[in-house]
N, C-alpha and C. Protein backbone atom coordinates (compact mmCIF):
# COMPACT_ATOMS: atom_id res chain seq x y z
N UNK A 1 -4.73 25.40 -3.07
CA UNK A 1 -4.06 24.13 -2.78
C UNK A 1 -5.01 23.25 -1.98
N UNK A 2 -5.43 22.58 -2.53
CA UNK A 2 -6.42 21.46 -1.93
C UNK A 2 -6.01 20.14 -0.58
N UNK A 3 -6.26 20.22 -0.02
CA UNK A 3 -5.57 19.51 1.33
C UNK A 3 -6.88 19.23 2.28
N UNK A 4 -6.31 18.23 3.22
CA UNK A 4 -7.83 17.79 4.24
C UNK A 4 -7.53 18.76 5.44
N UNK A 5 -8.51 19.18 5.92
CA UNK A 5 -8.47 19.82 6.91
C UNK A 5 -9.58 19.35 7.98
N UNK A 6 -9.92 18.21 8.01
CA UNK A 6 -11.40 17.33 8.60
C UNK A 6 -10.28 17.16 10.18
N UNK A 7 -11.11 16.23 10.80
CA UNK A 7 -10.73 16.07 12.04
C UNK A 7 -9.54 14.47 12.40
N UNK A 8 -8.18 15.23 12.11
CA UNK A 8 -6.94 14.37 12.03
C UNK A 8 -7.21 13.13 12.50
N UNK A 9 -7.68 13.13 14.41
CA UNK A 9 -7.35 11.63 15.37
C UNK A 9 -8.32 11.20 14.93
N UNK A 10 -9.93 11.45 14.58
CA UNK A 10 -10.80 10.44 14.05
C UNK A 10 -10.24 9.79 12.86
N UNK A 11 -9.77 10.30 12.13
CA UNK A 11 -9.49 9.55 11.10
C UNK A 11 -8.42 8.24 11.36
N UNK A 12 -7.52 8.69 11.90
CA UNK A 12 -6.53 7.56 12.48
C UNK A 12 -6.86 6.44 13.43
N UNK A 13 -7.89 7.28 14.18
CA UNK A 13 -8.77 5.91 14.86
C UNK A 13 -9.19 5.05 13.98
N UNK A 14 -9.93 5.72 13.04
CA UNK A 14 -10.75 4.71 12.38
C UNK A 14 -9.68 3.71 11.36
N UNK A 15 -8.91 4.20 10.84
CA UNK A 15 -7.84 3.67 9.99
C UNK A 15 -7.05 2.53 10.64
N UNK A 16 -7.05 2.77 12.37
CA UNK A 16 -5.90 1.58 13.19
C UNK A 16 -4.42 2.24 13.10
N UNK A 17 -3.94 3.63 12.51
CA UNK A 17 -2.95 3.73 12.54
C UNK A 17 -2.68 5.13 12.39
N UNK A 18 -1.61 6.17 12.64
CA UNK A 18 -1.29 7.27 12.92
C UNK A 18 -1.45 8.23 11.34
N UNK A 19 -2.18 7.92 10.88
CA UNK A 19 -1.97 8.78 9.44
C UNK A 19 -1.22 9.69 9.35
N UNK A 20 -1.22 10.86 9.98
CA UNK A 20 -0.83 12.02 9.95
C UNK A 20 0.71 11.96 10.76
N UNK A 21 1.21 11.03 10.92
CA UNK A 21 2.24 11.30 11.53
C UNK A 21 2.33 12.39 12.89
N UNK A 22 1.15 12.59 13.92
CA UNK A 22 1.53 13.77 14.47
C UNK A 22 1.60 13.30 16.06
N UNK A 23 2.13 13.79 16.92
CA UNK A 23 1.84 13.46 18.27
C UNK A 23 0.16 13.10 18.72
N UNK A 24 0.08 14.36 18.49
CA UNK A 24 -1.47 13.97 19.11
C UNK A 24 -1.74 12.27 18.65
N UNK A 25 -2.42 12.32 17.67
CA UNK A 25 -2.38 10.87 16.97
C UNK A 25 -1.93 9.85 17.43
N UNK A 26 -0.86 9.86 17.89
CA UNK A 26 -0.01 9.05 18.89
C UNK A 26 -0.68 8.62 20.17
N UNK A 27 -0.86 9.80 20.91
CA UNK A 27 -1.08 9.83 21.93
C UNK A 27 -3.03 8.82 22.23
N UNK A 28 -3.50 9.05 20.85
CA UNK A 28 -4.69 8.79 21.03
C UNK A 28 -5.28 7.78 20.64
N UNK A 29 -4.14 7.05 19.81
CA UNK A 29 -4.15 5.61 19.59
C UNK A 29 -4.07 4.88 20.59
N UNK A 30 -2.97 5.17 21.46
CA UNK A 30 -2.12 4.61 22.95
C UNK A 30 -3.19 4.36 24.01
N UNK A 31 -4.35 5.82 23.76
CA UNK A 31 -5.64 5.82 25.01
C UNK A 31 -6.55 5.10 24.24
N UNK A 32 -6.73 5.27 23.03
CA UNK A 32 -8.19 4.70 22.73
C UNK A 32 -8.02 3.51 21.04
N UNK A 33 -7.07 2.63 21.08
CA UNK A 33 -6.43 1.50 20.08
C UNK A 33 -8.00 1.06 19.74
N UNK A 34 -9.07 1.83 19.22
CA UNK A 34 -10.24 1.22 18.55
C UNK A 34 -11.08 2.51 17.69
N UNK A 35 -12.31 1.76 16.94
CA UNK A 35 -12.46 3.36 16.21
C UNK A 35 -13.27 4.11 16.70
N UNK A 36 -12.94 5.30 16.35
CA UNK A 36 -14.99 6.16 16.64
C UNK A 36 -15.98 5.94 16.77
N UNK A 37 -16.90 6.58 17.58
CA UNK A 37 -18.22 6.28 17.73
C UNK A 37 -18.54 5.42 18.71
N UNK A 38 -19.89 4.97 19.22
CA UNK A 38 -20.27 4.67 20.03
C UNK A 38 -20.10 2.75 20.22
N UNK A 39 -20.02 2.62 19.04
CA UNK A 39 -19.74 1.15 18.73
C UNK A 39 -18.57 0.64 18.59
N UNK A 40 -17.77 1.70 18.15
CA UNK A 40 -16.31 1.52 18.01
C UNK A 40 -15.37 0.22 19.20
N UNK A 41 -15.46 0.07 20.04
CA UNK A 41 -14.56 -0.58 20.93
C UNK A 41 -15.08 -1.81 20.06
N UNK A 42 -16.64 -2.15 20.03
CA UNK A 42 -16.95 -3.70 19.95
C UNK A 42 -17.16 -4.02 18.51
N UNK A 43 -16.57 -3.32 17.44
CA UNK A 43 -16.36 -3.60 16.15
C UNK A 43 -15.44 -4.26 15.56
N UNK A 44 -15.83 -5.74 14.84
CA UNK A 44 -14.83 -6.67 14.57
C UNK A 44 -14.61 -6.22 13.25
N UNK A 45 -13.23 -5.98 12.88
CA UNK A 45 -12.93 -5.57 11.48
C UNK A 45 -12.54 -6.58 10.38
N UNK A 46 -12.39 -7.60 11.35
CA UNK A 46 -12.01 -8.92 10.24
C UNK A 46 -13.70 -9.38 9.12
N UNK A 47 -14.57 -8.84 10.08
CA UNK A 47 -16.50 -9.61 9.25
C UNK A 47 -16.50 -8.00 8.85
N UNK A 48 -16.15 -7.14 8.89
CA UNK A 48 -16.65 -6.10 7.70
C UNK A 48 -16.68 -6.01 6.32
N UNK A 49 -16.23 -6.95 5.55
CA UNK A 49 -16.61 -7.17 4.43
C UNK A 49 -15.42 -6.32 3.64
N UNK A 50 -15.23 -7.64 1.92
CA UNK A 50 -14.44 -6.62 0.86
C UNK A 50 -14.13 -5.52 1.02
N UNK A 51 -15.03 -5.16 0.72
CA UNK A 51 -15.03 -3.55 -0.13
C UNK A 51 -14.59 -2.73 0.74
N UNK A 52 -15.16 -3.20 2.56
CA UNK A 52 -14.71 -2.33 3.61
C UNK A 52 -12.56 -2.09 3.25
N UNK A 53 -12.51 -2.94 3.31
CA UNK A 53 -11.35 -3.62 3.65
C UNK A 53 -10.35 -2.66 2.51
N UNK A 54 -11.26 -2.78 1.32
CA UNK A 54 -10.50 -2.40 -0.09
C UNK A 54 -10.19 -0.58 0.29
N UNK A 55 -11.32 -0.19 0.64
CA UNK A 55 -11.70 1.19 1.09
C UNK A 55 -10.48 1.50 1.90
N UNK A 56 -10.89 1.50 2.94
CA UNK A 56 -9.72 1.71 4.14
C UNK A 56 -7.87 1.76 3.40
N UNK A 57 -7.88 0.72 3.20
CA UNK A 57 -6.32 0.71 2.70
C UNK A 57 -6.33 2.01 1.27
N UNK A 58 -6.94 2.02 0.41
CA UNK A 58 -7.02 3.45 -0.20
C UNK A 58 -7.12 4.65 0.37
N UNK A 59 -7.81 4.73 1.70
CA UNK A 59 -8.04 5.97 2.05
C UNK A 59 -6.48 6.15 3.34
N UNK A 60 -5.94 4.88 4.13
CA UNK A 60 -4.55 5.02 4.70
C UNK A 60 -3.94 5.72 3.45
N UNK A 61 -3.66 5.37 1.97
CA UNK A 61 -2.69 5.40 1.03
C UNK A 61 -3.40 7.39 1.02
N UNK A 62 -4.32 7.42 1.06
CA UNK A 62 -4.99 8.88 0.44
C UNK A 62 -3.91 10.19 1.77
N UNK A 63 -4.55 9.46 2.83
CA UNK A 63 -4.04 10.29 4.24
C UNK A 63 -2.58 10.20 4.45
N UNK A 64 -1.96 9.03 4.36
CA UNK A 64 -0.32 9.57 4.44
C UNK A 64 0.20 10.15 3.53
N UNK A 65 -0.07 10.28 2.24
CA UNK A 65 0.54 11.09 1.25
C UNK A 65 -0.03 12.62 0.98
N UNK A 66 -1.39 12.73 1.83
CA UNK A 66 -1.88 14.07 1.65
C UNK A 66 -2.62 14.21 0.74
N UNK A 67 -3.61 12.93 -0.27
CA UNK A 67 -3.54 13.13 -1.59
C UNK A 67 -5.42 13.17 -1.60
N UNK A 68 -5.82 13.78 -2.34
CA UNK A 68 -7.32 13.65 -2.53
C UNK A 68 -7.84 12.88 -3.17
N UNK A 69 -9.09 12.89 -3.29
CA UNK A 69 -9.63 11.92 -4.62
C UNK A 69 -9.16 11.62 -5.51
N UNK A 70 -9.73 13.36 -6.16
CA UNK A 70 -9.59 13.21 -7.83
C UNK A 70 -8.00 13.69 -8.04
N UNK A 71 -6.80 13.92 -7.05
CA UNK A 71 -5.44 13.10 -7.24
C UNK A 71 -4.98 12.07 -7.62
N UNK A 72 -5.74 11.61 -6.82
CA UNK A 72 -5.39 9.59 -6.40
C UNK A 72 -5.80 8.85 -7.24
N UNK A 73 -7.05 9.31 -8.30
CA UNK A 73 -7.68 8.27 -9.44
C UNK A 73 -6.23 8.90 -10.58
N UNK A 74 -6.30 10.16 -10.46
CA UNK A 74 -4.69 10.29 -11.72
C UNK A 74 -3.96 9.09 -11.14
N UNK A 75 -3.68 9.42 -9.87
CA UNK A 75 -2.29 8.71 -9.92
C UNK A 75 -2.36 7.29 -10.58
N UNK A 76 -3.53 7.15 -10.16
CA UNK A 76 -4.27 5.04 -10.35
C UNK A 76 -4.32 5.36 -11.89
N UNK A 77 -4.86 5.82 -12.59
CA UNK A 77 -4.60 5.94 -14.04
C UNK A 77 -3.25 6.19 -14.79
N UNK A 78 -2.44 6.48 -14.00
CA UNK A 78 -1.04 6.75 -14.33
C UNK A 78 -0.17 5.79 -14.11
N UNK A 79 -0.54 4.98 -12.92
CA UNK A 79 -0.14 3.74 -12.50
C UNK A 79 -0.50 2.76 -13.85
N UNK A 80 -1.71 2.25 -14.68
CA UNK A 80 -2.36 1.53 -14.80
C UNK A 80 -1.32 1.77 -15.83
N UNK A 81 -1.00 2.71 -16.58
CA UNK A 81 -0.43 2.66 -18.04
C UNK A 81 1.15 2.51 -18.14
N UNK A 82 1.54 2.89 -17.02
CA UNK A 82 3.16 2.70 -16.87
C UNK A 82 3.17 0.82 -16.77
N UNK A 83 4.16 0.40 -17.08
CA UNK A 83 4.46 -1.41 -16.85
C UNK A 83 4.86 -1.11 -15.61
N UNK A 84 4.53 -2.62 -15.16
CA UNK A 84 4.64 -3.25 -13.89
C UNK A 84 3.40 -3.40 -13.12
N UNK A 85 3.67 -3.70 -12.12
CA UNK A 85 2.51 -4.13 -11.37
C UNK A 85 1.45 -2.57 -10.97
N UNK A 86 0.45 -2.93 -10.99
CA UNK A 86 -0.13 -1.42 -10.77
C UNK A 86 -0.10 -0.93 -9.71
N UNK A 87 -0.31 -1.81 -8.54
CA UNK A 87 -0.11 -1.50 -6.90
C UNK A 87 1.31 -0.66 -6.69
N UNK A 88 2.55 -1.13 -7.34
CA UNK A 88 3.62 -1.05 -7.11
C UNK A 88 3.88 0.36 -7.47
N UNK A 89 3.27 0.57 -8.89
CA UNK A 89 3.77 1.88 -9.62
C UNK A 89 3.00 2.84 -8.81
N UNK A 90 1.47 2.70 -7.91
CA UNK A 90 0.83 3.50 -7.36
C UNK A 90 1.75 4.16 -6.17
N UNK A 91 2.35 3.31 -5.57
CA UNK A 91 3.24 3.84 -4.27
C UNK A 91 4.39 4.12 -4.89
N UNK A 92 5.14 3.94 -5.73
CA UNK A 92 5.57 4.36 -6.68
C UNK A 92 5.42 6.27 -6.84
N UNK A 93 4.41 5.68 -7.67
CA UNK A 93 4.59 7.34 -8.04
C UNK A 93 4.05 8.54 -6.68
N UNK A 94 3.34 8.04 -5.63
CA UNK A 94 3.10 8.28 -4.30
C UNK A 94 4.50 8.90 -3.46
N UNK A 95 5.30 8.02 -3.19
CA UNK A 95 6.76 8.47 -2.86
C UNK A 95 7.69 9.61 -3.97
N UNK A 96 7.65 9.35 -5.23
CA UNK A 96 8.39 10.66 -6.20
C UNK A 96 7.61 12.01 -6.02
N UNK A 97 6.60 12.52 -5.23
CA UNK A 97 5.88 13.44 -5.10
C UNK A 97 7.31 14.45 -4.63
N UNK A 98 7.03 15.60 -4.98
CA UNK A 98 8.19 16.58 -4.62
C UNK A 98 8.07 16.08 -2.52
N UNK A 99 7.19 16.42 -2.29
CA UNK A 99 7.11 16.71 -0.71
C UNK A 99 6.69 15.67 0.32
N UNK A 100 6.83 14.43 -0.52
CA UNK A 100 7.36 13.06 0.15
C UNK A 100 9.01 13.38 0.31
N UNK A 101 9.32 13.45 -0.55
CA UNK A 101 10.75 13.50 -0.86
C UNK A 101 11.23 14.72 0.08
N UNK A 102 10.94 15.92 0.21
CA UNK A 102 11.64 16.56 1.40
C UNK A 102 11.49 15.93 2.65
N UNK A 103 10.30 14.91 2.75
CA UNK A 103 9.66 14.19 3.91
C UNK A 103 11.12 13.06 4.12
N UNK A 104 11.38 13.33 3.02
CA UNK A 104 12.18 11.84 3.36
C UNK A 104 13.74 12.07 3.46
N UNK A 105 13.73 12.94 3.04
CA UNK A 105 15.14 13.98 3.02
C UNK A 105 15.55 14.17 4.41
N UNK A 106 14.35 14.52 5.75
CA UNK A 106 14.60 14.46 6.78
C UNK A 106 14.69 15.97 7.08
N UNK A 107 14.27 16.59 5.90
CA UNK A 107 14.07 18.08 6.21
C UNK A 107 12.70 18.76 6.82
N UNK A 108 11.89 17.78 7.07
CA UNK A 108 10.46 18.35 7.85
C UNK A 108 9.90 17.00 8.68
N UNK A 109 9.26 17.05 9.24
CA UNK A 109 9.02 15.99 10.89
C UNK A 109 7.41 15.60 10.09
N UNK A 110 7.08 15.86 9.77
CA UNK A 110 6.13 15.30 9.14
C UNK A 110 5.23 15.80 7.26
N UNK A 111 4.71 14.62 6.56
CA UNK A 111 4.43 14.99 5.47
C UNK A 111 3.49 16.52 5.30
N UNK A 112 2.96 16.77 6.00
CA UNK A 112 2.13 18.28 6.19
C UNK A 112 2.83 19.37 6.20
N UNK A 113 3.99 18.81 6.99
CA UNK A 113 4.99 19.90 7.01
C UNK A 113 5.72 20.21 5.98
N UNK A 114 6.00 18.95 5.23
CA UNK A 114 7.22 18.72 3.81
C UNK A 114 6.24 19.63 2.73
N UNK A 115 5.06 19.39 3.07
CA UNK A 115 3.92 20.07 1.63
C UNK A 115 4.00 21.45 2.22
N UNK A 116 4.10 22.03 3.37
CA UNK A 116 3.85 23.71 3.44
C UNK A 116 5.71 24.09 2.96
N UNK A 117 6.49 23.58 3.42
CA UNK A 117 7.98 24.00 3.06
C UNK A 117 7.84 24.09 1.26
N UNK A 118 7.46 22.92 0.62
CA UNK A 118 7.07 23.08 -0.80
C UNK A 118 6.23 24.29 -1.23
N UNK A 119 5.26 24.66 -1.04
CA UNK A 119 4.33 25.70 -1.10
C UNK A 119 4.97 26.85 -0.82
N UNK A 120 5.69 27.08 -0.04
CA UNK A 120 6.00 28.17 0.53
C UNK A 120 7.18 28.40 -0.52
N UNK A 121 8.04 27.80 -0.73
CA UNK A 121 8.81 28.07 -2.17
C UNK A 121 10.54 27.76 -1.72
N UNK A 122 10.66 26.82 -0.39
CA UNK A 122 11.70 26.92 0.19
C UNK A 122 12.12 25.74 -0.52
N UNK A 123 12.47 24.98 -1.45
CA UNK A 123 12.65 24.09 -2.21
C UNK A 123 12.92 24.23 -3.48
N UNK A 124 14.06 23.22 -4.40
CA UNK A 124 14.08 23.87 -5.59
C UNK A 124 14.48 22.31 -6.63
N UNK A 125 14.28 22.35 -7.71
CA UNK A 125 14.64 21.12 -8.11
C UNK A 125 15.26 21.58 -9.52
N UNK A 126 16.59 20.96 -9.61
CA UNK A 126 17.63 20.98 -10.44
C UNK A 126 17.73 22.69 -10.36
N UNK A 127 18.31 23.33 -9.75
CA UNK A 127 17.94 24.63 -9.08
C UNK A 127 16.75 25.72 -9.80
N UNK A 128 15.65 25.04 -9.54
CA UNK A 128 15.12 25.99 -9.95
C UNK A 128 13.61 26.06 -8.71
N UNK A 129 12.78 26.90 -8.85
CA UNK A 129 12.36 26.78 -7.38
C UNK A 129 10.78 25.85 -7.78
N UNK A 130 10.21 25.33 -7.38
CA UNK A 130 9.09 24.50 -7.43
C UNK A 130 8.62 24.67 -6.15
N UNK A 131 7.02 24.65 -6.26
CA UNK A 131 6.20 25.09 -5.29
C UNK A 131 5.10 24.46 -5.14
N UNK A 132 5.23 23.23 -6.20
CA UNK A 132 3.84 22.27 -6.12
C UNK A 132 4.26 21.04 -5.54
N UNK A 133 3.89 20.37 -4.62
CA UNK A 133 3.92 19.65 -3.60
C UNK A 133 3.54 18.29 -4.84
N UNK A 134 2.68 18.01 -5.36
CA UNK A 134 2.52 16.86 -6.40
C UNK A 134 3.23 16.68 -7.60
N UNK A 135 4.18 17.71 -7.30
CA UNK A 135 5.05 17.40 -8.84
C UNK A 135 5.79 16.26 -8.91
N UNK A 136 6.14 15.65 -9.63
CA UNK A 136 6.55 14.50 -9.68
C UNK A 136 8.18 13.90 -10.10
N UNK A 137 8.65 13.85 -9.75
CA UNK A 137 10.23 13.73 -9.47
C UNK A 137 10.60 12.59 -10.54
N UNK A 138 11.71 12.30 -10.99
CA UNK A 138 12.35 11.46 -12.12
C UNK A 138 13.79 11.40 -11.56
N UNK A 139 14.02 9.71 -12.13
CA UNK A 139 15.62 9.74 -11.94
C UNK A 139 16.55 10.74 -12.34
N UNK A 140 17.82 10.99 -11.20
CA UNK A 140 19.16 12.25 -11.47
C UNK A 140 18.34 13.06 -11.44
N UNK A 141 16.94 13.48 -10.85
CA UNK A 141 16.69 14.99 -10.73
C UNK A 141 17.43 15.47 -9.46
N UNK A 142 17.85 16.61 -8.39
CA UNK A 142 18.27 17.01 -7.39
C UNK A 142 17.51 17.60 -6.66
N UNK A 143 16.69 18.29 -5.33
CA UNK A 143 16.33 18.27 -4.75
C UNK A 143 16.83 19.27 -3.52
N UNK A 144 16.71 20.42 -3.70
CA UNK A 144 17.72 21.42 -2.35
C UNK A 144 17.07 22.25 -1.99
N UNK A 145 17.63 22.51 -0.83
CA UNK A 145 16.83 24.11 0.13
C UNK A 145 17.22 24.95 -0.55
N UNK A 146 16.40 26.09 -0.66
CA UNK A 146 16.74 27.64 -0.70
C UNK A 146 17.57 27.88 0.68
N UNK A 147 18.22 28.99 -0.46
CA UNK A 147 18.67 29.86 0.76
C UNK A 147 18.47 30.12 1.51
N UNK A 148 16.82 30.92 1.62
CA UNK A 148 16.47 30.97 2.73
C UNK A 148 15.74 29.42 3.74
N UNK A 149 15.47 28.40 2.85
CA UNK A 149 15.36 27.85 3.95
C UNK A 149 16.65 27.32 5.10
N UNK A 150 17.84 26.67 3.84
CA UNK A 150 19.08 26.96 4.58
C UNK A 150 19.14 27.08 6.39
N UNK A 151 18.90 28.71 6.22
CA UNK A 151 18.86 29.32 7.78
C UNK A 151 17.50 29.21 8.18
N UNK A 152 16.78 28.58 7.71
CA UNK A 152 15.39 28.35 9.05
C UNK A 152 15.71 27.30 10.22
N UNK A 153 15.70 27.48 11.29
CA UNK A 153 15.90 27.02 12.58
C UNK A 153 15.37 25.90 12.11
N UNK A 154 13.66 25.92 12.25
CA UNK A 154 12.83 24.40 12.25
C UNK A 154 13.86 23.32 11.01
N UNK A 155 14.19 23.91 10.31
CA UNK A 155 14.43 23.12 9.15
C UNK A 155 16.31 22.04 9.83
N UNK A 156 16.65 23.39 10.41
CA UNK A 156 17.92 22.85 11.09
C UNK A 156 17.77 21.96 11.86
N UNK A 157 16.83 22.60 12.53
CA UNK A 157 16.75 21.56 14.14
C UNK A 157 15.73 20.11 13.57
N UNK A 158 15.09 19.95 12.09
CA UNK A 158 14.40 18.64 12.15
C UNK A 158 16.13 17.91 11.58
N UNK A 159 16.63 18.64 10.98
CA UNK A 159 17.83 17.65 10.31
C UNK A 159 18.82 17.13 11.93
N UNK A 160 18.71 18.44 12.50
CA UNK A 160 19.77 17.70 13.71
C UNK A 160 18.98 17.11 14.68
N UNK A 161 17.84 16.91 14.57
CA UNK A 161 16.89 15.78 15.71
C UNK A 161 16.35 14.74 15.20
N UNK A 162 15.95 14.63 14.07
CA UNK A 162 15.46 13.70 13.62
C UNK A 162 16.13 12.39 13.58
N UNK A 163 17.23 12.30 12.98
CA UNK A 163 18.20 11.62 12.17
C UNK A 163 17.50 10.38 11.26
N UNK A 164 16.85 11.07 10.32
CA UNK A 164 16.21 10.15 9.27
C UNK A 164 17.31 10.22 7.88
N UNK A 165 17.68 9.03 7.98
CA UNK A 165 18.99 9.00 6.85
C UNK A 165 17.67 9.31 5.83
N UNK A 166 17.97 9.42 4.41
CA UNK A 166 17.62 9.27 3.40
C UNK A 166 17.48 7.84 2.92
N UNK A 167 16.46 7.43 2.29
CA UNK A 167 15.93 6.21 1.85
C UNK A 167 16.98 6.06 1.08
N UNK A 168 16.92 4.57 0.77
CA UNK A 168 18.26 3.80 -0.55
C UNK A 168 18.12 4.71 -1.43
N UNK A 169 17.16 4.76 -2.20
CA UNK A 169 16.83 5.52 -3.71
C UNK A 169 16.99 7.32 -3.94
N UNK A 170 17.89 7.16 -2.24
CA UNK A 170 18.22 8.88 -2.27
C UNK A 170 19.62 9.09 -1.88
N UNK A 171 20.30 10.06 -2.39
CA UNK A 171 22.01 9.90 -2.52
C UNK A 171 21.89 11.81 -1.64
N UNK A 172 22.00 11.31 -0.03
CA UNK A 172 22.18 12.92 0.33
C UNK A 172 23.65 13.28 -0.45
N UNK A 173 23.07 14.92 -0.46
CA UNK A 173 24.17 15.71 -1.20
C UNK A 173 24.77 17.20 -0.20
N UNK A 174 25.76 17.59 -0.58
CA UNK A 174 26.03 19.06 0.19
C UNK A 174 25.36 19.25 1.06
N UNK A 175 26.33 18.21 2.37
CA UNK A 175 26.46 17.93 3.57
C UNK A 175 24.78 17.88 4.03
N UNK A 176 23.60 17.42 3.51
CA UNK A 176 22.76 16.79 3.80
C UNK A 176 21.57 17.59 3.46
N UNK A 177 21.81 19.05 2.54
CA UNK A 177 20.75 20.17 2.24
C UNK A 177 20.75 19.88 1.02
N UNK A 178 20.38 18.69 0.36
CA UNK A 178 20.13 18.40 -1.13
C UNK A 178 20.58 16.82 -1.42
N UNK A 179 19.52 16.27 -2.13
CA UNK A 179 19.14 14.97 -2.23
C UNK A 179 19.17 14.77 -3.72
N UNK A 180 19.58 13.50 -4.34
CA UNK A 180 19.67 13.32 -5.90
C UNK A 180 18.32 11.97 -5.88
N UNK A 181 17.70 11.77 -6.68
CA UNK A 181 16.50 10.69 -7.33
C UNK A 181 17.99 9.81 -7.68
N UNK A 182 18.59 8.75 -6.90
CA UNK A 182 19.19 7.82 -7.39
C UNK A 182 18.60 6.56 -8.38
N UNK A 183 17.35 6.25 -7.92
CA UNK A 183 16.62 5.48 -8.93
C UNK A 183 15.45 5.53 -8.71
N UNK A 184 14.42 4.78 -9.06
CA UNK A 184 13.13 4.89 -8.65
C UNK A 184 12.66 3.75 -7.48
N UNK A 185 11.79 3.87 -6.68
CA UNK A 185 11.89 2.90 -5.31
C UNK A 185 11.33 2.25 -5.94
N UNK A 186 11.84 0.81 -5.10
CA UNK A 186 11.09 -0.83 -5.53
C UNK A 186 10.19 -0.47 -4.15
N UNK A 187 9.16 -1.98 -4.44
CA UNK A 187 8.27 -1.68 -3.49
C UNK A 187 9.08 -2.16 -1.91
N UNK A 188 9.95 -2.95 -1.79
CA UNK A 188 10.88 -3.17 -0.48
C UNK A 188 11.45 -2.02 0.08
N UNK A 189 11.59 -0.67 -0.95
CA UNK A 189 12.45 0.32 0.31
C UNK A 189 11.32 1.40 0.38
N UNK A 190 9.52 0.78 0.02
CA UNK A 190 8.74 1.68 0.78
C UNK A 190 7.96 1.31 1.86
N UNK A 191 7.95 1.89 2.99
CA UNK A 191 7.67 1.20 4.45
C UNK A 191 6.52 1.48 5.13
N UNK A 192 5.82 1.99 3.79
CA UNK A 192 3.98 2.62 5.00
C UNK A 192 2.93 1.22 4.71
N UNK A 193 2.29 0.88 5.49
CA UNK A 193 1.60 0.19 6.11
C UNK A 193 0.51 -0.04 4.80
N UNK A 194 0.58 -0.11 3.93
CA UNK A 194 -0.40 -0.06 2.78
C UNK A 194 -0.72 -1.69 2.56
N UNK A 195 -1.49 -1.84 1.87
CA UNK A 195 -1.96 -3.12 1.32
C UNK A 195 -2.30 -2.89 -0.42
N UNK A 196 -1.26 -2.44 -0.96
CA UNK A 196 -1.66 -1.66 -2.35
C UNK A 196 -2.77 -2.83 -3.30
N UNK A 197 -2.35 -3.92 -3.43
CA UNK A 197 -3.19 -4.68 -4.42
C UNK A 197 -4.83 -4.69 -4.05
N UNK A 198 -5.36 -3.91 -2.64
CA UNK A 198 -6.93 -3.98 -2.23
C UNK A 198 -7.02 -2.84 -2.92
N UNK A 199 -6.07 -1.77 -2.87
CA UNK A 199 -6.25 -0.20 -3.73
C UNK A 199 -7.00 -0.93 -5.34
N UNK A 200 -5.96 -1.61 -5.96
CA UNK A 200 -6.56 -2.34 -7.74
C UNK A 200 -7.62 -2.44 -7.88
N UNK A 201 -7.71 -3.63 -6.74
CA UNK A 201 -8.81 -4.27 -6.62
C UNK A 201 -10.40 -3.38 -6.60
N UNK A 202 -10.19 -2.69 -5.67
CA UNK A 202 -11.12 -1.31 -5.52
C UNK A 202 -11.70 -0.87 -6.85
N UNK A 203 -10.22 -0.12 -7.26
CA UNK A 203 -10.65 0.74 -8.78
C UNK A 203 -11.17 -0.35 -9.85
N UNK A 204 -10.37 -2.04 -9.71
CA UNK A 204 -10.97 -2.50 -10.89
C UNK A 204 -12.34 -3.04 -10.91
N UNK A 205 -13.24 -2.40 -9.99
CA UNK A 205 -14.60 -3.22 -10.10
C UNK A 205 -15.26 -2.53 -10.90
C-alpha cells in the first residue's frame, strides 16, 4: 500500500496549511506561519511564479487525500474523460474514494486514519468487506462498519467527540454506523482549500 511517509510539518509549512489534518501540524503552523528552510520567513509567494503556484495547489490536493503521483495522473485522466469541468470531476472523484468517505462519515479524526480502518478490513460496502482505500464509490452504494469495528472504542469515541455530521451527499444510516452515496458532490459541498483549475492548468501544458 503505497502512502507518504516523508516528514508531515515540513510539508504543511511549506504548503501554508495543515495537510495532514494532525495536531502537531497545528501546533506548528501557530509557532512558525512561514515555510522551511533558512529563507523561509522572507519568501514572498505572490513573485514565485506560475508553475510554482500550479505545483503547490496539486501537491495540497495530493497530501489531503493521501494520493501519490502516479494515482493522481489516473485520477486527472479519469477526470478529463468524464463531462464537466475537469477541476470539478478531479475533487470529485478525490472525495468518492472509499476512505474519504469513512473520513467524512465521522468515523476516524483524520484521513490517515480513515485509510488504515479501510486496510485493515473494518469497512464494508453494500455488505461486503473492501480493503482498498482508492476504491471508488458510486451513487446508492452503502458504506458500514464491521462488526468488529462496531465495538472499537477509537471508532466510538471519534463518532461521540467529533460531531462531524455527514456531508449533504451523505444520508447517515443505522443510527450513524453506515452512510448511503446520496448523490455525487458538486463542487460547493467540497470544503478543502484547493484551487483545482491551477491542478488543469499544470497537467495541460
Amino acid at each position: 500500500m503505497a502512502r507518504y511517509t516523508g516528514p508531515k510539518v515540513r510539508v504543511s509549512r511549506r504548503l501554508g496549511i495543515n495537510v495532514f489534518e494532525n495536531a502537531k501540524g497545528t501546533k506548528a503552523l501557530e509557532r512558525r506561519p512561514f515555510p522551511p528552510g533558512a529563507h523561509g520567513r522572507t519568501r514572498r509567494r505572490s513573485s514565485e511564479g506560475e508553475y510554482l503556484n500550479q505545483l503547490q495547489e496539486k501537491q495540497k490536493a495530493k497530501y489531503i487525500y493521501g494520493v501519490l503521483e502516479r494515482q493522481f495522473r489516473k485520477i486527472y485522466d479519469e477526470a478529463v474523460r468524464r463531462s464537466g469541468p475537469t477541476g470539478e470531476n478531479i475533487l470529485r472523484l478525490l472525495e468518492l474514494r472509499l476512505d474519504n468517505v469513512v473520513y467524512r462519515a465521522g468515523w476516524a479524526a483524520t484521513r490517515p486514519q480513515a485509510r488504515q480502518f479501510v486496510s485493515h478490513g473494518l469497512v464494508k460496502v453494500d455488505g461486503k468487506r473492501v480493503n482498498i482505500p482508492s476504491y471508488t464509490l458510486g451513487k446508492g452504494e452503502i458504506v458500514s462498519l464491521s462488526d468488529k469495528a462496531r465495538n472499537m472504542i477509537v471508532i466510538q469515541h471519534n463518532i461521540d467527540t467529533l460531531g462531524r455530521a455527514p456531508v449533504a451527499w451523505l444520508d447517515a444510516q443505522d443510527g450513524g454506523k453506515a452512510v448511503a452515496v446520496r448523490d455525487l458532490p458538486t463542487r460547493e459541498q467540497i470544503d478543502v482549500p484547493v484551487k483545482e483549475q491551477l491542478i488543469v492548468e499544470l497537467y495541460s501544458k
